[in-house]
N, C-alpha and C. Protein backbone atom coordinates (compact mmCIF):
# COMPACT_ATOMS: atom_id res chain seq x y z
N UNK A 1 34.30 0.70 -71.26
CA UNK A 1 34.56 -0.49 -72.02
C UNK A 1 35.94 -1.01 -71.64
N UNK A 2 35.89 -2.38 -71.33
CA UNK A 2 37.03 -3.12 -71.66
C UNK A 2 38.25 -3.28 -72.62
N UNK A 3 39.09 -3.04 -72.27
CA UNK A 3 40.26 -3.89 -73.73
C UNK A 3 40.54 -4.81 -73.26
N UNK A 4 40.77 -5.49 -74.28
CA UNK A 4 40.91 -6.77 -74.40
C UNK A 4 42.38 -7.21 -75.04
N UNK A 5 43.68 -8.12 -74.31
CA UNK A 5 44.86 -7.94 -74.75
C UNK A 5 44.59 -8.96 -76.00
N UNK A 6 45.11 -8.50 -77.28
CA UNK A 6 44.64 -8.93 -78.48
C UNK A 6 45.92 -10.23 -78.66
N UNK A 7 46.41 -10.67 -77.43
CA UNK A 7 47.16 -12.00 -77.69
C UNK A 7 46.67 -12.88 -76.39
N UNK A 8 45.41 -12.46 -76.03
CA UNK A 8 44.96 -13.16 -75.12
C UNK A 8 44.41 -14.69 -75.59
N UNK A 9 44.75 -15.62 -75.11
CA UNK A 9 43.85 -16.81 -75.95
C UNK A 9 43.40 -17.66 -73.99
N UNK A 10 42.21 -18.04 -74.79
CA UNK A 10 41.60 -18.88 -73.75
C UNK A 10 42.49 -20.26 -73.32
N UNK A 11 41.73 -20.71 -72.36
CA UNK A 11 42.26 -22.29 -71.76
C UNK A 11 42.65 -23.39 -72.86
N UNK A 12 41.38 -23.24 -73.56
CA UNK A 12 41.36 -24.38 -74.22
C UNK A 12 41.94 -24.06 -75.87
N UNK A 13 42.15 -23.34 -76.27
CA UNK A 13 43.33 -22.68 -77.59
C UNK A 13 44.28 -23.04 -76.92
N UNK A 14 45.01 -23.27 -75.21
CA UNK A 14 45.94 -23.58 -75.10
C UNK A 14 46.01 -24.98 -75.13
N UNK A 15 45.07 -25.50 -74.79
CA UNK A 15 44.81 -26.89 -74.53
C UNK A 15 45.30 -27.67 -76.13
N UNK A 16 44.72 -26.84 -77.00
CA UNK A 16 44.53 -27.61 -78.67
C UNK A 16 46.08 -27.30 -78.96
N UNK A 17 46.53 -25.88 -78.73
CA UNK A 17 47.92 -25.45 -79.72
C UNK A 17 48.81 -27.04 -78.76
N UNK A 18 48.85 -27.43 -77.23
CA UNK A 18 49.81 -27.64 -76.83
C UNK A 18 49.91 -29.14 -77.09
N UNK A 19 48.35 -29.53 -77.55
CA UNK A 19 48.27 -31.20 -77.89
C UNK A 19 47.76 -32.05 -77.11
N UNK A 20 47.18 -31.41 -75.44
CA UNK A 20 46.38 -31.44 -74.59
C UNK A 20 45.00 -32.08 -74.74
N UNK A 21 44.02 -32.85 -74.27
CA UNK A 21 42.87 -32.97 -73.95
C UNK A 21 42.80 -31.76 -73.52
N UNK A 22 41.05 -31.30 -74.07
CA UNK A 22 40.60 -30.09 -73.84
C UNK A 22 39.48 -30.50 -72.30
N UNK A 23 39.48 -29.45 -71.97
CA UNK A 23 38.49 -29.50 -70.75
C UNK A 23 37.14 -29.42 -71.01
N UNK A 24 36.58 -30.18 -72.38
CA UNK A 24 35.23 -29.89 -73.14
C UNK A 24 33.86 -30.53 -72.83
N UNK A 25 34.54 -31.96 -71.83
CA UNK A 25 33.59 -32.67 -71.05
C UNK A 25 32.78 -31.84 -69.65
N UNK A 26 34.13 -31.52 -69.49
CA UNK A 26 33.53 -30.58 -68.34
C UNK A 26 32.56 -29.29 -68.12
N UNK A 27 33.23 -28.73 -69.36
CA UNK A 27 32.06 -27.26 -69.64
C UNK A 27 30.97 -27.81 -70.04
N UNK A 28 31.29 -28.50 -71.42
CA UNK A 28 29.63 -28.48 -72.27
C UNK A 28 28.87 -30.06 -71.66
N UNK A 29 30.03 -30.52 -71.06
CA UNK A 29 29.16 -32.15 -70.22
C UNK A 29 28.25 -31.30 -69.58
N UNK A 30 28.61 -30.36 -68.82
CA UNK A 30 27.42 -29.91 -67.71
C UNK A 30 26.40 -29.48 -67.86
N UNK A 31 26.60 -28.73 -68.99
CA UNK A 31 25.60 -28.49 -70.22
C UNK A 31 24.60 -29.37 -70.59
N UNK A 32 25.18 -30.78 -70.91
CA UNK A 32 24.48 -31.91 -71.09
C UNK A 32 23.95 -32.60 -70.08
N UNK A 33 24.74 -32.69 -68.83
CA UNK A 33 24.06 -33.67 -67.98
C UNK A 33 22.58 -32.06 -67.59
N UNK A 34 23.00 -30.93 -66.89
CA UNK A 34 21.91 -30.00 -66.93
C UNK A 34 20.84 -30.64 -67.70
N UNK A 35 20.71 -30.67 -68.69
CA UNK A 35 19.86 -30.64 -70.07
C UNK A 35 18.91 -31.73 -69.91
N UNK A 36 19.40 -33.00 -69.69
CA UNK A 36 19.62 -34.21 -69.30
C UNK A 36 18.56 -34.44 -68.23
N UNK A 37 18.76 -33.71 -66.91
CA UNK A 37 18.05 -33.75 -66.23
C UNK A 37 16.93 -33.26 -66.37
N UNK A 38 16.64 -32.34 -67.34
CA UNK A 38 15.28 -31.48 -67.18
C UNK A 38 14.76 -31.69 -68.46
N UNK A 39 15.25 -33.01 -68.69
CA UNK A 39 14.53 -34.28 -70.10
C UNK A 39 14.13 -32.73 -71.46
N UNK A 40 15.72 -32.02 -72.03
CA UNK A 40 16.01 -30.86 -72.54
C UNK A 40 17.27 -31.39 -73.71
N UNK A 41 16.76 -31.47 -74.92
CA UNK A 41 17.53 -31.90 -76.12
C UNK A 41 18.42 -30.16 -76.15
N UNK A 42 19.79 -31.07 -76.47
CA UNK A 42 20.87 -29.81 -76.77
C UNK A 42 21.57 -30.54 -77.61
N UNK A 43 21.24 -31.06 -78.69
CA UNK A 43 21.92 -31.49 -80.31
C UNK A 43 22.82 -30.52 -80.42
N UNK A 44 22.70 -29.14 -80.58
CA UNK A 44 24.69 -28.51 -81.35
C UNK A 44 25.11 -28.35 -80.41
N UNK A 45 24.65 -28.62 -78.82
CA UNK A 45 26.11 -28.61 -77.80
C UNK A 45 26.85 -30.12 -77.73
N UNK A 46 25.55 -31.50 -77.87
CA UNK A 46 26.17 -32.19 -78.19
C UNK A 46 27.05 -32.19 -79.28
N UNK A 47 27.12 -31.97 -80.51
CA UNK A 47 27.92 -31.69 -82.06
C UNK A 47 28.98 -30.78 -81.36
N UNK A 48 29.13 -29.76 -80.57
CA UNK A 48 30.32 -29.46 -80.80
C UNK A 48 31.00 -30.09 -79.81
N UNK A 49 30.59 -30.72 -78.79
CA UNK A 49 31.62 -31.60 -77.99
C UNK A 49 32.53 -33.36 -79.14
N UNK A 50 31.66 -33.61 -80.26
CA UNK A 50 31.71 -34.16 -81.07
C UNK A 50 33.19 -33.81 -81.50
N UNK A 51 32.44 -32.53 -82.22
CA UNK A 51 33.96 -31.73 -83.05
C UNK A 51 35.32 -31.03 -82.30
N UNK A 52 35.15 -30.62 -81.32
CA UNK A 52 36.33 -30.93 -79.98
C UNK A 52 37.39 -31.80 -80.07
N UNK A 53 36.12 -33.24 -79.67
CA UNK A 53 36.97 -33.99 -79.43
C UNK A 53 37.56 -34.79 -80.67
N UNK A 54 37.13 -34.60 -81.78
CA UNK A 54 37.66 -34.96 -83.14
C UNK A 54 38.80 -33.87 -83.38
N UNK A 55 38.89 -32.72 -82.97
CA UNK A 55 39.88 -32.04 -82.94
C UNK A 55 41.28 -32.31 -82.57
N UNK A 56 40.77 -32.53 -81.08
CA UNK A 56 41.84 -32.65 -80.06
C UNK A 56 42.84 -33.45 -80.93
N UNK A 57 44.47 -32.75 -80.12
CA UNK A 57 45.12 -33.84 -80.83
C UNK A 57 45.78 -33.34 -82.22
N UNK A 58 45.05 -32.39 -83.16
CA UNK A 58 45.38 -31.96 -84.22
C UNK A 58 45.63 -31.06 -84.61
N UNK A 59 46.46 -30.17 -85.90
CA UNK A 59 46.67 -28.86 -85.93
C UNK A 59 45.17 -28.19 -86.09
N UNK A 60 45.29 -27.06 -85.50
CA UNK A 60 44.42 -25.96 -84.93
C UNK A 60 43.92 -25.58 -86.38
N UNK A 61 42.67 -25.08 -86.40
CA UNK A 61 41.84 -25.07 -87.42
C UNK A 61 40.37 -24.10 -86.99
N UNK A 62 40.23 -23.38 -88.19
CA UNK A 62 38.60 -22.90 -87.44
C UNK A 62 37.49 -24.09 -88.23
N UNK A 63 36.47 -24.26 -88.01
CA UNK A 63 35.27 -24.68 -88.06
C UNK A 63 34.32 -23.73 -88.30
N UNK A 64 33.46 -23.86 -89.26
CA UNK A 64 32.52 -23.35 -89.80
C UNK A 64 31.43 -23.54 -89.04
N UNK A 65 30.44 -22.50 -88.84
CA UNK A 65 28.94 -23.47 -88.30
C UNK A 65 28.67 -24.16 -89.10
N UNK A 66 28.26 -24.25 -90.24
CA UNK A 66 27.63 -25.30 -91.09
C UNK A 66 28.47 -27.09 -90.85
N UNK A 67 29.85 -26.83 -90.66
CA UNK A 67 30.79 -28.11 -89.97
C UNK A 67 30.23 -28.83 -88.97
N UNK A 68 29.64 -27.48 -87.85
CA UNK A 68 29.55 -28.04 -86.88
C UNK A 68 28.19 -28.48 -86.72
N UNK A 69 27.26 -27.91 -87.53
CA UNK A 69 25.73 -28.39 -87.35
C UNK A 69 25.93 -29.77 -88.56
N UNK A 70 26.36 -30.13 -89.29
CA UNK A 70 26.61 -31.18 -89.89
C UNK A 70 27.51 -32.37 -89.23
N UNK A 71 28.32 -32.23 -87.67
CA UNK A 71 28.56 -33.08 -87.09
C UNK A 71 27.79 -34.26 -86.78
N UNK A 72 28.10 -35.59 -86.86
CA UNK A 72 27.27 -36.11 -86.07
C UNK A 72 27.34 -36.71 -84.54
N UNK A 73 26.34 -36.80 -83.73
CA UNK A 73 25.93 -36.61 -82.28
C UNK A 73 24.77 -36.01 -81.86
């Protein structure tokens, strides 16, 4: 098993703490255009690119699933 350094934070926790646009088009876009092409509904990947980008920009916060399946998109 792995350890994991417990002050490790991803790209995009850096992206949100620093006030950054997140790179969220890019991951979960691909997701979507993928999806897209193979005429494949992805409603909560759309919703959380929603809540992202309603994020971005603001102090850091968790989100609930129920937040995020109640997004709209």
């Amino acid at each position: 098993m792995l350890a994991i350094d417990p002050r490790a934070r991803s790209s995009m926790w850096e992206d949100f703490s620093r006030g950054r646009p997140t790179e969220i088009d890019y991951l979960q876009g691909e997701i979507i255009r993928l999806a897209a092409g193979k005429n494949i509904a992805v409603p909560l990947t759309r919703k959380v690119v929603v809540r992202v980008k309603q994020a971005e920009g603001k102090p850091l916060r968790s989100h609930s699933v129920e937040e995020i399946r109640a997004a709209p998109g």
